[in-house]
Protein backbone atom coordinates (compact mmCIF):
# COMPACT_ATOMS: atom_id res chain seq x y z
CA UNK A 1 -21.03 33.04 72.42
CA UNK A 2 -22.93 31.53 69.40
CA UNK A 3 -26.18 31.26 71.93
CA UNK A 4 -25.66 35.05 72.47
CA UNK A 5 -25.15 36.62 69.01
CA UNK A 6 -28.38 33.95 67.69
CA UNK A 7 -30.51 35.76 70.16
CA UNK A 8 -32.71 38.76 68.49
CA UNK A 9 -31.69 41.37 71.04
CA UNK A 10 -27.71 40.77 70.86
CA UNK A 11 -28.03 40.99 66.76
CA UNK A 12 -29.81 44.42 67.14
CA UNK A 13 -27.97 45.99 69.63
CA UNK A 14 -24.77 44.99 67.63
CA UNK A 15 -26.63 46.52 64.68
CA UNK A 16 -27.08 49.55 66.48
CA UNK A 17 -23.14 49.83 67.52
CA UNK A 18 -22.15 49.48 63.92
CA UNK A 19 -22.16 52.97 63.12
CA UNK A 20 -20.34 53.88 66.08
CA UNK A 21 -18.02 51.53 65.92
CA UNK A 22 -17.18 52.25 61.98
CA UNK A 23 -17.04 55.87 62.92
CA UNK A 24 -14.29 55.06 65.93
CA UNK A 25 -12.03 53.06 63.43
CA UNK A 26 -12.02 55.37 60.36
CA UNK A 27 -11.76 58.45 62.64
CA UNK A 28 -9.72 57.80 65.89
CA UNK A 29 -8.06 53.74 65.05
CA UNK A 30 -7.02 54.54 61.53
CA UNK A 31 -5.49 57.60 61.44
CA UNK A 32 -3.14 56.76 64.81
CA UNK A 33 -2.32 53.58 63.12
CA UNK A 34 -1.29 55.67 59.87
CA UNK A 35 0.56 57.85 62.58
CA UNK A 36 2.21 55.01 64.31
CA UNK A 37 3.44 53.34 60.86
CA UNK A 38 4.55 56.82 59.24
CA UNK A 39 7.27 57.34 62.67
CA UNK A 40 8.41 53.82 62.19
CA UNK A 41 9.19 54.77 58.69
CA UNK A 42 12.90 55.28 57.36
CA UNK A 43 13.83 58.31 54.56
CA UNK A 44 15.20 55.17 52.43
CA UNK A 45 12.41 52.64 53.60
CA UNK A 46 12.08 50.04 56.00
CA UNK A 47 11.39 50.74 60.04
CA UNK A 48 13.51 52.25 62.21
CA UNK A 49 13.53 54.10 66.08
CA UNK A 50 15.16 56.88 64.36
CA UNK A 51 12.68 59.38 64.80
CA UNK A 52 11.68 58.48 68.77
CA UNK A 53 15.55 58.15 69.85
CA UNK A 54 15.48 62.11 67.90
CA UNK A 55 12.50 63.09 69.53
CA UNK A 56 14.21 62.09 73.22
CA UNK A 57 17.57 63.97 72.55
CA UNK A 58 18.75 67.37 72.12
CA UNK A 59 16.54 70.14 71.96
CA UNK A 60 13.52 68.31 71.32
CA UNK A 61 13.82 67.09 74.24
CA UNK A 62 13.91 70.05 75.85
CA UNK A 63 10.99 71.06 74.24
CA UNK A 64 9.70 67.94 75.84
CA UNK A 65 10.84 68.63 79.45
CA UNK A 66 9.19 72.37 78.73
CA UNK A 67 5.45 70.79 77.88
CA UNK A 68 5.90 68.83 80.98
CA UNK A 69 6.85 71.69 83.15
CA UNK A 70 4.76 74.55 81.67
CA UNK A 71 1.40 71.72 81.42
CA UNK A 72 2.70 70.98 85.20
CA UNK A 73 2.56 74.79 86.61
CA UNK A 74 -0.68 75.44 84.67
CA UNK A 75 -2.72 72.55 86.11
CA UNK A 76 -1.33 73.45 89.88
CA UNK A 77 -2.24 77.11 88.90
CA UNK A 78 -5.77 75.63 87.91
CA UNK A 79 -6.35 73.84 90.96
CA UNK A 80 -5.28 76.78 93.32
CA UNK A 81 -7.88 79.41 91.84
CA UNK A 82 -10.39 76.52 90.41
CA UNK A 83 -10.34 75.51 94.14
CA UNK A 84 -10.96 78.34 96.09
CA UNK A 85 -13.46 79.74 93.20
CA UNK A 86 -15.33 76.33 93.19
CA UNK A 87 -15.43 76.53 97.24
CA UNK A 88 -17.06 80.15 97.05
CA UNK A 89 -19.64 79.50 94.63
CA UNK A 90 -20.52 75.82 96.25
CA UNK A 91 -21.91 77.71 99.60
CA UNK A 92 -24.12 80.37 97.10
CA UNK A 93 -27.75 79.68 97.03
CA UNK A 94 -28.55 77.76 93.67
CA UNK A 95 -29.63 80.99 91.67
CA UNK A 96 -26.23 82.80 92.10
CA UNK A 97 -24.29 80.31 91.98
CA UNK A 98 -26.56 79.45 88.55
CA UNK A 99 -25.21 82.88 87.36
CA UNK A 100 -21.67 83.07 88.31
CA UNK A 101 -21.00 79.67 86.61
CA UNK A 102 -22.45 81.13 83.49
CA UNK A 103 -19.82 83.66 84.22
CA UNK A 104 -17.00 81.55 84.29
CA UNK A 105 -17.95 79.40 81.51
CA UNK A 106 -19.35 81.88 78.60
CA UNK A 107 -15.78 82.53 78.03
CA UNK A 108 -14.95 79.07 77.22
CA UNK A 109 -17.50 79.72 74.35
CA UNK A 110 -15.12 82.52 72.51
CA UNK A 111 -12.55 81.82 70.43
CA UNK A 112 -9.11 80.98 71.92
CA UNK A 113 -7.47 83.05 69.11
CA UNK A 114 -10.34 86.31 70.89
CA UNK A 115 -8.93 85.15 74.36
CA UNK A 116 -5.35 84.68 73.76
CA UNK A 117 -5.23 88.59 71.72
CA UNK A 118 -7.20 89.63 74.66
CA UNK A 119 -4.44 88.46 77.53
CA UNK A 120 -1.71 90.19 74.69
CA UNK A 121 -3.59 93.60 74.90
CA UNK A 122 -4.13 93.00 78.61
CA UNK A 123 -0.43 91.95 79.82
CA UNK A 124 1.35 94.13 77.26
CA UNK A 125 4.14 96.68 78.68
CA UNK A 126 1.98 99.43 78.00
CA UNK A 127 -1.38 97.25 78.61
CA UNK A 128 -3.82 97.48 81.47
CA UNK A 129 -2.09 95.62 83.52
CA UNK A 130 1.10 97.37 83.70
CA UNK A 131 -0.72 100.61 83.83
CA UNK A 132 -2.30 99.89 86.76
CA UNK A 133 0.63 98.51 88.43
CA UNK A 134 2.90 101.73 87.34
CA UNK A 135 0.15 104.08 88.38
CA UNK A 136 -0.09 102.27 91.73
CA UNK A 137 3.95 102.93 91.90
CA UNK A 138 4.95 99.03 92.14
CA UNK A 139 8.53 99.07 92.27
CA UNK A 140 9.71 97.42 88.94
CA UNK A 141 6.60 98.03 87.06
CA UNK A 142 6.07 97.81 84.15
CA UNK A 143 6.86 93.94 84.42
CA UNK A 144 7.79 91.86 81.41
CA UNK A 145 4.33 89.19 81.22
CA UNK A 146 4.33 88.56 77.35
CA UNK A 147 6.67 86.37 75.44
CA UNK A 148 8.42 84.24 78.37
CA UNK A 149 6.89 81.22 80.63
CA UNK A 150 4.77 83.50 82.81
CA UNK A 151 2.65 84.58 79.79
CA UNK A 152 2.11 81.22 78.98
CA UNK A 153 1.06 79.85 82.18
CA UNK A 154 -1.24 82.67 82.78
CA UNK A 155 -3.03 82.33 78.87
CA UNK A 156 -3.15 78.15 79.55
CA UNK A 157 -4.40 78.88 82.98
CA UNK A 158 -7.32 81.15 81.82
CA UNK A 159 -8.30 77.89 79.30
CA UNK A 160 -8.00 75.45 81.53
CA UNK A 161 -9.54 77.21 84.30
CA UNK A 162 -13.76 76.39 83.48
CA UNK A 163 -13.02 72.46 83.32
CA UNK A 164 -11.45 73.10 86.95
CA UNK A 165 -14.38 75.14 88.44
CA UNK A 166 -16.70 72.18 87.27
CA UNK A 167 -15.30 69.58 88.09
CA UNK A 168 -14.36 70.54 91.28
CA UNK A 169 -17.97 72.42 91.91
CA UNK A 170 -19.37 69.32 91.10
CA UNK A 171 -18.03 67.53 93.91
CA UNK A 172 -18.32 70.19 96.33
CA UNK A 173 -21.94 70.86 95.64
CA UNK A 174 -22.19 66.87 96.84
CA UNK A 175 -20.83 67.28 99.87
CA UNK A 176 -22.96 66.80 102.98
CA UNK A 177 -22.68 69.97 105.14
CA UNK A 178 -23.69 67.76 108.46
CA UNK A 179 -20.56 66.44 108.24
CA UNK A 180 -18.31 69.67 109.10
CA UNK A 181 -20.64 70.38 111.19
CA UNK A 182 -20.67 67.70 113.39
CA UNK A 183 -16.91 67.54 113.37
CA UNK A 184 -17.44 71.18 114.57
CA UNK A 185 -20.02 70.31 117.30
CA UNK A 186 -17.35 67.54 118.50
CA UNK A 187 -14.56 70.56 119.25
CA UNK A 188 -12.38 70.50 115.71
CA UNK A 189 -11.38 73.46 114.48
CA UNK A 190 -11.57 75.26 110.63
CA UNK A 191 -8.22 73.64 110.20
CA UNK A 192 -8.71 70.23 111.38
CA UNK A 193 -12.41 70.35 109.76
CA UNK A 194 -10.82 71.28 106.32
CA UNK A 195 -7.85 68.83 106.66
CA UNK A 196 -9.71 65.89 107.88
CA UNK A 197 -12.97 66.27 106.76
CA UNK A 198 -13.37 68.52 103.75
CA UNK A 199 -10.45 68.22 102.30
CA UNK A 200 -10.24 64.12 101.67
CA UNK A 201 -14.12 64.06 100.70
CA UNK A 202 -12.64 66.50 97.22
CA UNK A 203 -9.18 64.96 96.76
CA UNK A 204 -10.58 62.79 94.32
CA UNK A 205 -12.71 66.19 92.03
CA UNK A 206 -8.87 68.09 92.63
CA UNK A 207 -6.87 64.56 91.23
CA UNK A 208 -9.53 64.33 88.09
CA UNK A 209 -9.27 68.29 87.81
CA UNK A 210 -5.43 68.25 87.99
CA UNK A 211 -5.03 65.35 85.59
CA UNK A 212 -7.35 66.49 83.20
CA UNK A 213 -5.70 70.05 82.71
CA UNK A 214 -2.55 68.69 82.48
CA UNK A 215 -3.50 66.28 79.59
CA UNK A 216 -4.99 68.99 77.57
CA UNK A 217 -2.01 71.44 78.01
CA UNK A 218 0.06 68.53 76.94
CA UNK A 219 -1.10 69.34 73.10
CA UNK A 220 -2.25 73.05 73.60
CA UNK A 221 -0.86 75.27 70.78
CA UNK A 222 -2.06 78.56 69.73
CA UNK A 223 -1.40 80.13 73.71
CA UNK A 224 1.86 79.34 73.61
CA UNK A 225 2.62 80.06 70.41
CA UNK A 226 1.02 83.59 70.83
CA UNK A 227 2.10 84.78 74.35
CA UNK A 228 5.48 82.66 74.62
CA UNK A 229 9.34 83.00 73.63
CA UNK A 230 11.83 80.52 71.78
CA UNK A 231 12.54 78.67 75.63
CA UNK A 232 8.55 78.25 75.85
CA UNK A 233 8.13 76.10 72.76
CA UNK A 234 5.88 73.29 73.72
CA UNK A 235 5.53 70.21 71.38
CA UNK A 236 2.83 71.20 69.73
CA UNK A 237 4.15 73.98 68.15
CA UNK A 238 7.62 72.32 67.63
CA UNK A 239 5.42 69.42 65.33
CA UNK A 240 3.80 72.64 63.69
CA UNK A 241 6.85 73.51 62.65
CA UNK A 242 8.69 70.29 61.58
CA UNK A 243 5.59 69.63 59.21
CA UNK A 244 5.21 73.15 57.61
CA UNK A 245 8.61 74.53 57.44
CA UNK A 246 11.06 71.81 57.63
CA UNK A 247 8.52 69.23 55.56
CA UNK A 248 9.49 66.22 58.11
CA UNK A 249 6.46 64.20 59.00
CA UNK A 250 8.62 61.34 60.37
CA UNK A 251 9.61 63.00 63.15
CA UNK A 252 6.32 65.10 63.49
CA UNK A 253 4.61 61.54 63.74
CA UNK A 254 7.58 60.34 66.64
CA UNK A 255 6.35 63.52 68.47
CA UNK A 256 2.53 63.04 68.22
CA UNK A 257 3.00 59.37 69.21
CA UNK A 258 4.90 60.28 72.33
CA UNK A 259 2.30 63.19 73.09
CA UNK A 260 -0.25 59.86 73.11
CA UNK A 261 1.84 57.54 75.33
CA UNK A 262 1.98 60.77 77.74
CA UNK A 263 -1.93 61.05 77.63
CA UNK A 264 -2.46 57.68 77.85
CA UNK A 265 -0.42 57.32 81.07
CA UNK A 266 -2.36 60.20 82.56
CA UNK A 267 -5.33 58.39 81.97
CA UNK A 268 -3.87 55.21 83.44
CA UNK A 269 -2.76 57.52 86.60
CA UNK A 270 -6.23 58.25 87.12
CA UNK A 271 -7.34 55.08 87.01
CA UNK A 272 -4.76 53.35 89.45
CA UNK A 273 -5.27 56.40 92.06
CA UNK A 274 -9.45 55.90 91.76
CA UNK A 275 -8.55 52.06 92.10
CA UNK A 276 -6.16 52.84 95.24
CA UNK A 277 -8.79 55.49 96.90
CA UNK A 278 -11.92 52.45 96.76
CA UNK A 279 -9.32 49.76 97.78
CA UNK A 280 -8.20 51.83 100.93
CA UNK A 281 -11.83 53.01 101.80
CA UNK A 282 -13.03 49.56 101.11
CA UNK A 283 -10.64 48.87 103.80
CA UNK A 284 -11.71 51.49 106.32
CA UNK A 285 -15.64 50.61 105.58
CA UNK A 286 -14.61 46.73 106.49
């Protein structure tokens, strides 16, 4: 170790990291840390599991249950459309499949708080939606789409939807067309092909996708605070409102650290199903 740091290279490549790494602990390390302490913290001093065993009962837990669920439905919701989308585009030639990418992702440029007013205007009882559905004579149109749990999923879908379509295009784009085809030549049919063939060489673009969208739902706010009702409060909006109207930054803190734990085992999912996928075709290669 003392051989390593003496040598010239070692010294200015640490040099070099210094900013980064200064930049990582005032910015990300510190302020958790500040987090962490402040929902260990007591109203009269001292530390205390107070504000995590309040966090895990009641209503807020509920809340909690309805991030899971609604972050849950939005991410499957993702991978159904981001699928079939990313499929459709992958067998373009490059040049339209160039421009209907810039379609799907220009959006992601606009404000959320333009998108989110947008869906409103859109899903409204008298919006476009409705009208077309009531002009079409749908039986039970107009529909109720704003302000309960279908509102929500559709707004978070919309977000979510352009990291879906690239990751999943990504891996699609890489896969080696000989390979249906010879499973074609050999006397397999679309569904065997897909469920055999295509379908295991993107399970691993539709597991990144899935996690992904459901980590950044997790702590998604202004959709669901827009387009849902009191039963679609997520925990965002629930530590929104325990630091600006009820002044309790305890409990916000509890909340925020939990919301971390939940990323962080997302991120560990991910890891153990990559590590599973290369053990078990490390398996079939030997």
């Amino acid at each position: 170790m003392r051989r390593a740091l003496s040598e010239r290279r070692t010294r200015f490549g640490l040099l070099n990291a210094a900013p980064v790494v200064v930049y990582l602990l005032v910015l990300f390390v510190y302020p958790i840390f500040s987090t962490l302490l402040l929902s260990l913290k007591g109203e009269e001093g001292g530390w205390t599991l107070h504000w995590y065993a309040d966090a895990l009962q009641g209503s807020n837990l509920e809340v909690l249950f309805t991030t899971l669920r609604i972050s849950a439905e939005t991410s499957l919701l993702s991978l159904v459309i981001g699928f079939l989308l990313a499929a459709a585009v992958s067998r373009l030639k490059p040049l339209w499949a160039g421009l209907v990418m810039i379609i799907v992702i220009v959006p992601h440029f606009i404000s959320a708080l333009v998108r989110t007013y947008g869906w409103i205007i859109l899903l409204g009882e008298r919006g476009v939606v409705n009208n077309a559905l009531t002009d079409l004579k749908v039986p039970g149109a107009p529909f109720q789409m704003l302000y309960n749990e279908i509102g929500v999923v559709i707004g978070t879908t919309s977000v979510m939807l352009p990291y879906t379509v690239l990751l999943l295009y990504a891996v699609m784009r890489g896969i080696d067309r000989r390979l249906p085809a010879a499973a074609a030549s050999m006397g397999a049919g679309r569904l065997t092909i897909f469920r055999r063939v295509y379908l295991p060489m993107v399970a691993p673009g539709l597991v990144n996708a899935g996690i992904l969208c459901f980590i950044l739902c997790l702590g998604y706010y202004l959709t669901p605070a827009l387009m849902g009702g009191p039963k679609q409060t997520m925990v965002a909006s629930l530590i929104s409102e325990q630091v600006m109207k009820q002044n309790q930054w305890n409990g916000a803190a509890a909340l925020g650290i939990i919301l971390l734990l939940l990323t962080f085992g997302g991120l560990l999912l991910l890891r153990l199903i990559k590590a599973v996928s290369e053990a078990a075709k490390n398996r079939g290669i030997s």
